[in-house]
Protein backbone atom coordinates (compact mmCIF):
# COMPACT_ATOMS: atom_id res chain seq x y z
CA UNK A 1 -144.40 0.12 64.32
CA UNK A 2 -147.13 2.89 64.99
CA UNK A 3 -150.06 0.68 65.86
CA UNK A 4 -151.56 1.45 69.08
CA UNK A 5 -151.30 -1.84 71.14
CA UNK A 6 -151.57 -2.23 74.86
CA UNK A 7 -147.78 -2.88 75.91
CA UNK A 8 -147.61 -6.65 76.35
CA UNK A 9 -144.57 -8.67 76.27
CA UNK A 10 -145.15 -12.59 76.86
CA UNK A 11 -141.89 -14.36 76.99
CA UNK A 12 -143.06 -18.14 76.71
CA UNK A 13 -141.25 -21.49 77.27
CA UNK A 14 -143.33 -23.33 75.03
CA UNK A 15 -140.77 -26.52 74.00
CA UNK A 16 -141.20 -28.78 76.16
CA UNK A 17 -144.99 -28.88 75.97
CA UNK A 18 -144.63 -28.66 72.71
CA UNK A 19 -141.88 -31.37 72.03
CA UNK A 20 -144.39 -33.50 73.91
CA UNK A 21 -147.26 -33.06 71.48
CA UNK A 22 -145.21 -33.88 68.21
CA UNK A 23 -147.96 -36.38 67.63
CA UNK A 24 -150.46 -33.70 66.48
CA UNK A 25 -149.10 -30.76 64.47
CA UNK A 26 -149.53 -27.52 66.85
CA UNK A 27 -152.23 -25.42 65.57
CA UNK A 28 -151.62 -21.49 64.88
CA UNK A 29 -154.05 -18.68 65.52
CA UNK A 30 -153.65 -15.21 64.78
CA UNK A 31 -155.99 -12.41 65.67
CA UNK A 32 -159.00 -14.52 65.94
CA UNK A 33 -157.82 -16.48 62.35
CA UNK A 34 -157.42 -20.17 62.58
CA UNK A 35 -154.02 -20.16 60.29
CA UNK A 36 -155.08 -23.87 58.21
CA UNK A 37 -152.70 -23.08 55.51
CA UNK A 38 -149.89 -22.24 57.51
CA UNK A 39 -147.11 -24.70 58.08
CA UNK A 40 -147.12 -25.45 61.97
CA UNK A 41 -144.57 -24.28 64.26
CA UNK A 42 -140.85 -26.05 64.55
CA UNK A 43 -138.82 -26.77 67.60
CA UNK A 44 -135.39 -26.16 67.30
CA UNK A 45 -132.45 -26.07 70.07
CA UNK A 46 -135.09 -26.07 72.45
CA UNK A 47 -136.39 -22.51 70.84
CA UNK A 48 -140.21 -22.19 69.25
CA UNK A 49 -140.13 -21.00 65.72
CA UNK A 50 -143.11 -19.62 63.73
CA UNK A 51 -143.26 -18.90 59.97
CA UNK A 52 -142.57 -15.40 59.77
CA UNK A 53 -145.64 -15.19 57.13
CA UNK A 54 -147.37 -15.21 60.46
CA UNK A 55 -147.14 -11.98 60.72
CA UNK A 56 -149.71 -10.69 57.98
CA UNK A 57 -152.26 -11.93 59.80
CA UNK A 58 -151.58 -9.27 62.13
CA UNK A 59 -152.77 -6.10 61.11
CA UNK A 60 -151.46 -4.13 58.36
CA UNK A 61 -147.38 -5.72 57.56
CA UNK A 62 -146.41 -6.54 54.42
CA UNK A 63 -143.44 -9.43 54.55
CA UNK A 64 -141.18 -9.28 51.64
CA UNK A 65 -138.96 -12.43 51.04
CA UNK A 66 -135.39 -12.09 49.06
CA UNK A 67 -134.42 -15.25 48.04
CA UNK A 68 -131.31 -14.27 46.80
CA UNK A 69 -130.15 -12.44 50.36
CA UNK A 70 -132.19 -14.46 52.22
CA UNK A 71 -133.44 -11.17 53.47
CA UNK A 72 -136.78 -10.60 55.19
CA UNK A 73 -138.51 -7.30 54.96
CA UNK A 74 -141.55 -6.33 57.19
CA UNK A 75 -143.23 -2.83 56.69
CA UNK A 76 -146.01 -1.05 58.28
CA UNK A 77 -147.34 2.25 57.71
CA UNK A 78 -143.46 3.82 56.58
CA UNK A 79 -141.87 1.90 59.50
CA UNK A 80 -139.69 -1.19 58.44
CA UNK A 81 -137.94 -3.97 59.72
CA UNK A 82 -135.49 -6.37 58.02
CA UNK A 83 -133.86 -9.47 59.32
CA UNK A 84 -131.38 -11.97 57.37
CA UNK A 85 -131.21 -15.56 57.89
CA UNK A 86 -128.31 -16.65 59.71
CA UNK A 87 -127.59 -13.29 60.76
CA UNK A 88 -127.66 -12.23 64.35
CA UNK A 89 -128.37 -8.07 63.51
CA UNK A 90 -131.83 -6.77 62.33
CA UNK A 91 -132.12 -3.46 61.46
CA UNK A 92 -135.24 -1.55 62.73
CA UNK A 93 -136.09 1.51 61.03
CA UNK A 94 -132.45 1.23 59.72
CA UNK A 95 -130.91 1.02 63.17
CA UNK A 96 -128.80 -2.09 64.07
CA UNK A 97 -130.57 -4.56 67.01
CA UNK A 98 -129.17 -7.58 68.29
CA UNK A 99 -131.19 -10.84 67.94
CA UNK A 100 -130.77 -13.59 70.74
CA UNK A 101 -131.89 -16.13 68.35
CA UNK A 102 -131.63 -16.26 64.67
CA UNK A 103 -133.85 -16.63 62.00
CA UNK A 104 -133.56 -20.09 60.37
CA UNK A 105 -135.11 -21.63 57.30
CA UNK A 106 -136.88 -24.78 57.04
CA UNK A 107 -138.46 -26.54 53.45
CA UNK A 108 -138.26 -23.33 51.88
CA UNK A 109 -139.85 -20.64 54.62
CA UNK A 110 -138.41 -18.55 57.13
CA UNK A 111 -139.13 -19.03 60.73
CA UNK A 112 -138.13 -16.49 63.22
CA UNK A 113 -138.65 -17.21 67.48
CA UNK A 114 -141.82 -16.62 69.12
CA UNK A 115 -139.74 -14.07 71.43
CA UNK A 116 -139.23 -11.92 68.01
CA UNK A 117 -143.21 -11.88 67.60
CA UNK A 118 -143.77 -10.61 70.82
CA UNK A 119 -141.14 -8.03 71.28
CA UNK A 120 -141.37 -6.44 67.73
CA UNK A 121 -144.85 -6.74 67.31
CA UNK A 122 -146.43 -5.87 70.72
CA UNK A 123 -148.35 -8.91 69.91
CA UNK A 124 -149.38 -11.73 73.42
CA UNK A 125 -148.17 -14.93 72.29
CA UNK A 126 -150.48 -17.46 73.97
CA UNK A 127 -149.79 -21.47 74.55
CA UNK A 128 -152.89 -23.63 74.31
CA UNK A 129 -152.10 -26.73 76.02
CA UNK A 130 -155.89 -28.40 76.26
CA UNK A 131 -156.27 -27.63 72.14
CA UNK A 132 -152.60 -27.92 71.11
CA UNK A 133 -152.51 -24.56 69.69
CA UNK A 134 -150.61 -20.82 69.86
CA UNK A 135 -152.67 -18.00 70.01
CA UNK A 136 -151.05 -15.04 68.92
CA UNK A 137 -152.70 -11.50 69.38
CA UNK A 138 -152.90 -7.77 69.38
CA UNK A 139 -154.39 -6.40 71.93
CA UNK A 140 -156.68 -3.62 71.82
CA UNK A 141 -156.30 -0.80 74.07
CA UNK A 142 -159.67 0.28 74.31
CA UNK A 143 -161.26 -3.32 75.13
CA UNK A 144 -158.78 -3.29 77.69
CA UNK A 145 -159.11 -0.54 79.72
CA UNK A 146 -163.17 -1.19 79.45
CA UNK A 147 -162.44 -4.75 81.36
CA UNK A 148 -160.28 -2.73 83.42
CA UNK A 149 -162.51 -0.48 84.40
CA UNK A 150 -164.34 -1.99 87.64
CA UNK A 151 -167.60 -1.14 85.73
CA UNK A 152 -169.53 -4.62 84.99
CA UNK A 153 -171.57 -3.15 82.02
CA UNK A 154 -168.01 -1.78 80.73
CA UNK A 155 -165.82 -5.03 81.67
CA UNK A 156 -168.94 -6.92 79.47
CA UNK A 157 -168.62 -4.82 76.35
CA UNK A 158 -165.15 -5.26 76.19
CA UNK A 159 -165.02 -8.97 76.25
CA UNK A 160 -167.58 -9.12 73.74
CA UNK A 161 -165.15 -6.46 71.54
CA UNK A 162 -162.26 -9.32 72.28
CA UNK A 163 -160.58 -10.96 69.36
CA UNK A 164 -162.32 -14.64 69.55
CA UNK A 165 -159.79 -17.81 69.52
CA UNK A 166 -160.69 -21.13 68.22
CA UNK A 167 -158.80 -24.37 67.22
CA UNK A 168 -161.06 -25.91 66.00
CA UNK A 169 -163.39 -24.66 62.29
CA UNK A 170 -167.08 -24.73 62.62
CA UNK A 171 -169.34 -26.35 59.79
CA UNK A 172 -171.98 -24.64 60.61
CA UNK A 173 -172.69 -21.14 59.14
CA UNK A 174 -175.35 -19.24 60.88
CA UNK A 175 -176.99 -16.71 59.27
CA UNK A 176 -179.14 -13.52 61.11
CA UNK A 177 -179.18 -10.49 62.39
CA UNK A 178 -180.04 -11.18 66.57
CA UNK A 179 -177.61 -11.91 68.32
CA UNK A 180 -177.59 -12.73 72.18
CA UNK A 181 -174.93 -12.13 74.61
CA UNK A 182 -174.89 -14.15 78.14
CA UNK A 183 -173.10 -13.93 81.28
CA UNK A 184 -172.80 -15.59 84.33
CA UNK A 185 -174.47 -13.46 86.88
CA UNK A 186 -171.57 -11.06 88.52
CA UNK A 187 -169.44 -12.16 86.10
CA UNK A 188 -167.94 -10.80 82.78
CA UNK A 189 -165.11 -13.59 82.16
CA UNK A 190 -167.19 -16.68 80.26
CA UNK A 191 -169.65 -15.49 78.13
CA UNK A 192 -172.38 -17.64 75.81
CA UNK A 193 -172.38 -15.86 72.17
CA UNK A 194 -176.01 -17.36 70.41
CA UNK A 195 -176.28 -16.96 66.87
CA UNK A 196 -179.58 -17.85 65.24
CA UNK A 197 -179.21 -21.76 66.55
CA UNK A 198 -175.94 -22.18 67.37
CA UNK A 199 -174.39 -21.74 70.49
CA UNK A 200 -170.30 -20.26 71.52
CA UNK A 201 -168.71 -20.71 74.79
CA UNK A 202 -166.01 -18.38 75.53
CA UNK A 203 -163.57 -18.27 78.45
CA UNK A 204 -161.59 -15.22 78.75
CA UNK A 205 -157.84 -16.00 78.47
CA UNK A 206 -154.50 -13.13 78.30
CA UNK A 207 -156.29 -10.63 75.97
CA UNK A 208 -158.82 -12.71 74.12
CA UNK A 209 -161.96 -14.98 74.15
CA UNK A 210 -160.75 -18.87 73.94
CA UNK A 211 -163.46 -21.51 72.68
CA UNK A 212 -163.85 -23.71 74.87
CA UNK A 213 -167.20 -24.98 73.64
CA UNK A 214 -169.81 -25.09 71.11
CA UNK A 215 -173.33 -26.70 70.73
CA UNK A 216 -176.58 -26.11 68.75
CA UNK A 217 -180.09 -25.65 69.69
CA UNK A 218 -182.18 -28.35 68.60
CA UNK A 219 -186.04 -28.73 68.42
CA UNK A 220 -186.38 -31.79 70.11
CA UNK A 221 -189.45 -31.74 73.16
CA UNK A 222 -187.80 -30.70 76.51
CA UNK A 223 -188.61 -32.95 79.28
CA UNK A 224 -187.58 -31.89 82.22
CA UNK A 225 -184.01 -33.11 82.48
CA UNK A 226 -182.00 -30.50 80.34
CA UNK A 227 -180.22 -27.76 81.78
CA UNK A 228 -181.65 -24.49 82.32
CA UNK A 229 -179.84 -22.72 79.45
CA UNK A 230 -182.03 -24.88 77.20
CA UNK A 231 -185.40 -24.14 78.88
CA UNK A 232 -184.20 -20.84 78.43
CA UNK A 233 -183.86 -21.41 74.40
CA UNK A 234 -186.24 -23.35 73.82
CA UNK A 235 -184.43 -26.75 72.34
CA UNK A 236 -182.38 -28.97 73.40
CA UNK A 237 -178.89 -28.55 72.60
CA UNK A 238 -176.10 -30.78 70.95
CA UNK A 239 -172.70 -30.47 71.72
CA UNK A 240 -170.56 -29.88 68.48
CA UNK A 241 -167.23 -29.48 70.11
CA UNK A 242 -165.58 -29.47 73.43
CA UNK A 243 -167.71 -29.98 76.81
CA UNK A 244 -170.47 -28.00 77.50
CA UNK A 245 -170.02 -26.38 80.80
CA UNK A 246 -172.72 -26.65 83.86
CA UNK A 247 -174.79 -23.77 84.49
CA UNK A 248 -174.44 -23.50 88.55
CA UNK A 249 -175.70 -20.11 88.78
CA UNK A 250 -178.01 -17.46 87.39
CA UNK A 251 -177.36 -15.85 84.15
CA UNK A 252 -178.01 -12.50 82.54
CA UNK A 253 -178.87 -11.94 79.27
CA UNK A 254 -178.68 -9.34 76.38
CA UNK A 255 -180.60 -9.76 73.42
CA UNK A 256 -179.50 -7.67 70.72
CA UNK A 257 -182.77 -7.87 68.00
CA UNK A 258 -181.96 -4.34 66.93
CA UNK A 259 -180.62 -5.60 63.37
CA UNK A 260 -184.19 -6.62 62.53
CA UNK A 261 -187.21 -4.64 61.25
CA UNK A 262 -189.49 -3.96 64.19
CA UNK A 263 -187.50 -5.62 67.09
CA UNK A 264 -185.88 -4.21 70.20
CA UNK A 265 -183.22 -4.98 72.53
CA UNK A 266 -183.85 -6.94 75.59
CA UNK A 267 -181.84 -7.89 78.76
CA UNK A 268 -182.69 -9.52 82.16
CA UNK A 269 -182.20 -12.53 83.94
CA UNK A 270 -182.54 -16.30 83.72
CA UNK A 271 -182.90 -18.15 87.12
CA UNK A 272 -181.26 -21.83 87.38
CA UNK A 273 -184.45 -23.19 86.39
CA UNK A 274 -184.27 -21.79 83.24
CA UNK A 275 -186.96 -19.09 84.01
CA UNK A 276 -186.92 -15.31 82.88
CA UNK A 277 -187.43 -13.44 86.12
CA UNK A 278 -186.22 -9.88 85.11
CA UNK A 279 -186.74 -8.32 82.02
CA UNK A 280 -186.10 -4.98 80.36
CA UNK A 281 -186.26 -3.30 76.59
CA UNK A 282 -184.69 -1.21 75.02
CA UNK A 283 -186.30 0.63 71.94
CA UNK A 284 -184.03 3.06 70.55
CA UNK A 285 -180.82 0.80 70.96
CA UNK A 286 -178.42 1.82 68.26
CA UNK A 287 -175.02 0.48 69.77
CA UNK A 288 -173.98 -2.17 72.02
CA UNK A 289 -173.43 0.31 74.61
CA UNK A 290 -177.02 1.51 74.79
CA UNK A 291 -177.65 -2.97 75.75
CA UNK A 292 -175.02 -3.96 77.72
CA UNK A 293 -176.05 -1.94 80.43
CA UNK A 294 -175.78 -2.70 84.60
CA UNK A 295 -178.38 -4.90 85.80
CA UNK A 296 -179.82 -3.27 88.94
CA UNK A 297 -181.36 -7.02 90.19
CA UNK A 298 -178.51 -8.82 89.85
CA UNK A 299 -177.08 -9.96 93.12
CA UNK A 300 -173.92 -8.46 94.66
């Protein structure tokens, strides 16, 4: 396929942690899309299986399904693959390759190995143990070589460019145009995403942001005995899902208000009392870039 993908290859042995959680169906996420109305993944012969519809939600492949043949067609941009079920040789581009494991069908839909999603698709196929979940993902290049970069400022823009995994769908909906971005000082792998009043906790996991909490400011009085993230807000804050995680150091923040009539961009730093003891603006922000910039006062 000609999509430009960092060169990943994640062979996984996911059965056995997932023949252990047959109790609660295994959760599939794809690109940043919680897949709800995708049949969950199938153990077989001790070999992962995904439906192979999966792989629309990947970028630009359309999957064509003969019945008849029991033929599966995937094309993207002129390139094409096709796979049979039962059938040991794919052809790629119309050029015979071997398959190791072969598709099989289940209540009507094909399901082709994990293995087959990661080596044809350049895609990182991620287990979730704590949420029960696959994350499957294609990497970006460019977000890559930014947290690659041994620039802080760089390595923070491209987490926050990072497709974002949950397993787990929000009710809330915020709405707005601000947006903050907060890091643990010296640090650009967790990251606090605030929108209007609610509240993301990201982790940084093999290629992507993973949930691993979420809460929402509320306007109850502070008094005294909440952490310093919401001093810092303003509110106290309710956990929605998952554990909110202890603030042990300082953070550093980046306000980006440049969406709204009249504001600016801010950035700075929070002390572990909540406090704000460095702050900058920024008035002609027009991109992330011109924000997330390298805070001279943190400490090294």
């Amino acid at each position: 396929m000609k999509k430009t993908f960092l060169s990943i290859v994640v062979l996984l042995i996911l059965s056995g942690n997932m023949a252990n959680a047959k109790a609660k169906p295994i959760q599939l996420n794809a690109n940043g899309n919680l897949l709800t109305d995708m049949k969950s993944p199938i153990v077989l012969n001790n070999t992962s299986f995904v439906p192979i519809r999966v792989v629309e939600s990947l970028g630009d492949y359309k999957v064509g399904w003969n019945s008849k043949s029991k033929t599966i067609t995937v094309i993207c941009d002129g390139d094409s693959l096709q796979l049979t079920v039962g059938n040991n040789v794919a052809l790629k581009n119309h050029k015979k390759i071997s398959l190791s494991t072969l598709p099989v069908m289940k209540d009507g839909m094909a399901y082709v190995p994990l293995r087959f999603i990661s080596e044809n698709f350049n895609a990182i196929v991620d287990w979730d143990s704590k949420n029960n979940g696959i994350a499957i993902i294609n990497p970006d290049q460019n977000e890559q070589m930014l947290i690659q970069s041994g620039d802080l400022a760089k390595a923070r823009l491209g987490v926050i460019g990072l497709q974002r995994v949950q397993f787990y769908v929000s009710k809330d909906r915020p709405e707005g145009e601000s947006f903050s971005f907060i890091f643990p000082e010296n640090d650009f792998s967790k990251m606090y995403f605030i929108w209007s009043d609610s509240i993301y906790y990201y982790e940084l996991k093999n290629g992507y942001m993973s949930l691993a909490w979420e809460g929402k400011k509320t306007f109850s009085k502070l008094d005294g005995t909440h952490s310093s993230l919401s001093k810092y807000l303003g509110g106290d804050i309710e956990s929605i899902w998952g554990e909110q995680p202890a603030v042990t150091k300082r953070l550093v923040f980046f306000n980006d208000n440049t969406g709204s009539v009249g504001m600016v961009g801010e950035y700075g730093i929070i002390d572990t009392k909540g406090n704000v003891v460095v702050s900058h603006k920024v008035q002609d922000a027009k991109q992330l870039a011109d924000l997330i910039v390298n805070v001279q006062e943190e400490k090294k």
